[in-house]
Protein backbone atom coordinates (compact mmCIF):
# COMPACT_ATOMS: atom_id res chain seq x y z
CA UNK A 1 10.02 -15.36 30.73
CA UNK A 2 8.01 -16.82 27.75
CA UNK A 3 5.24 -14.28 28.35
CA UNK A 4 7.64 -11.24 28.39
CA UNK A 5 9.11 -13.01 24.90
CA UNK A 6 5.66 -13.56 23.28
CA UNK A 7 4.90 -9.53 24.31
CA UNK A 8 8.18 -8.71 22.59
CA UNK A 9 7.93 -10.18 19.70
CA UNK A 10 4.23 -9.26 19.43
CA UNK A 11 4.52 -5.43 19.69
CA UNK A 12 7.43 -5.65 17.09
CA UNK A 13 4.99 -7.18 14.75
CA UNK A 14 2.13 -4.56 15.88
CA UNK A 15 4.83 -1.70 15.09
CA UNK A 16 5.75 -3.39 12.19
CA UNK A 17 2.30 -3.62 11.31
CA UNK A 18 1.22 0.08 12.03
CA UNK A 19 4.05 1.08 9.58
CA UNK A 20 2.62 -0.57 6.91
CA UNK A 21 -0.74 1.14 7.25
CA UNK A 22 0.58 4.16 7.74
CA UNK A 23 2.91 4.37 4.32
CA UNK A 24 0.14 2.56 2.77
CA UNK A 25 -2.14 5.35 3.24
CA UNK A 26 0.78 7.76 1.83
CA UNK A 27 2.18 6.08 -0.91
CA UNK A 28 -1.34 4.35 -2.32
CA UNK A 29 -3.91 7.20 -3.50
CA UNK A 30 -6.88 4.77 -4.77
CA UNK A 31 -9.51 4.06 -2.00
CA UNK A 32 -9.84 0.81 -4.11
CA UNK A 33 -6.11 -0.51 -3.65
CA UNK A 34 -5.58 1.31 -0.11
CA UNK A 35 -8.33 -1.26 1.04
CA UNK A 36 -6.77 -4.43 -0.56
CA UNK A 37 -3.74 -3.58 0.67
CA UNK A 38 -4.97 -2.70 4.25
CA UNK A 39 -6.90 -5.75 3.96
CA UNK A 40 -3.59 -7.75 3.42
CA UNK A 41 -1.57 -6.46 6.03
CA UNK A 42 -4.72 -7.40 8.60
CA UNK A 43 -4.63 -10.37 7.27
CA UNK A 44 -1.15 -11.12 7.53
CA UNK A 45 -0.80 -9.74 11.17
CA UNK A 46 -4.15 -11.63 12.46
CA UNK A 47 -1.88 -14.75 11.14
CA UNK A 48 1.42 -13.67 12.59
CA UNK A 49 -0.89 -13.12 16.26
CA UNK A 50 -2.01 -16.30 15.62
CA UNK A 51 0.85 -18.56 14.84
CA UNK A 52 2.33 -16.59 18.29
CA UNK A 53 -0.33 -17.28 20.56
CA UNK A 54 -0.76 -20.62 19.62
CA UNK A 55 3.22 -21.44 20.10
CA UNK A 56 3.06 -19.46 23.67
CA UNK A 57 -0.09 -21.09 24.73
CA UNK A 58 1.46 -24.71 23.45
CA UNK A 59 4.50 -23.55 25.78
CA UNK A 60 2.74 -22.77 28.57
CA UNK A 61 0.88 -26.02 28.31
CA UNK A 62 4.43 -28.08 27.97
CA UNK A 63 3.50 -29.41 24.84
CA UNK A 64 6.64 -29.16 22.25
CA UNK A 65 5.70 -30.66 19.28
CA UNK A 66 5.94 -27.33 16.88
CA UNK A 67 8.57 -27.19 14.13
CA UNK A 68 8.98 -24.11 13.67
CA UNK A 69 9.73 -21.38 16.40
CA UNK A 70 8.52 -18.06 16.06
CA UNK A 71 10.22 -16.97 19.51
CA UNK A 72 14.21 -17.52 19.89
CA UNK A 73 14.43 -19.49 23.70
CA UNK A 74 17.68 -19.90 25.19
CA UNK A 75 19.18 -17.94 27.66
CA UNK A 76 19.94 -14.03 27.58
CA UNK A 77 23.53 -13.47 27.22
């Protein structure tokens, strides 16, 4: 169940991601800023990926000791 979470949660971030490049590269006309600005949202969603699969993979291994939860468990009401 934690994989199907971790996938759910990822491809919100992807869409969420692809969104971002896409109205960058309608609102922002300067190559210069469309880069910095592509550059940040890469950067930001590399993170995001990472924080994720280090909390599933620290799951998976039964180790608990994060603070902060990227990925709501509990049951599915």
């Amino acid at each position: 169940m934690i994989t199907l979470k971790f996938l759910g949660t990822w491809l919100k971030i992807t869409g969420v991601a692809v969104l971002a490049a896409i109205f960058t590269g309608i609102l922002v006309h300067s190559p210069g800023w469309r880069t910095v600005v592509t550059i940040v949202i890469a950067l930001v969603y590399f993170g995001l990926t990472a924080a994720l699969w280090r909390e599933w993979a620290a799951f998976r291994r039964g180790d608990g000791g994060y603070s902060y939860q990227y990925i709501r468990y509990g049951r599915d009401e």
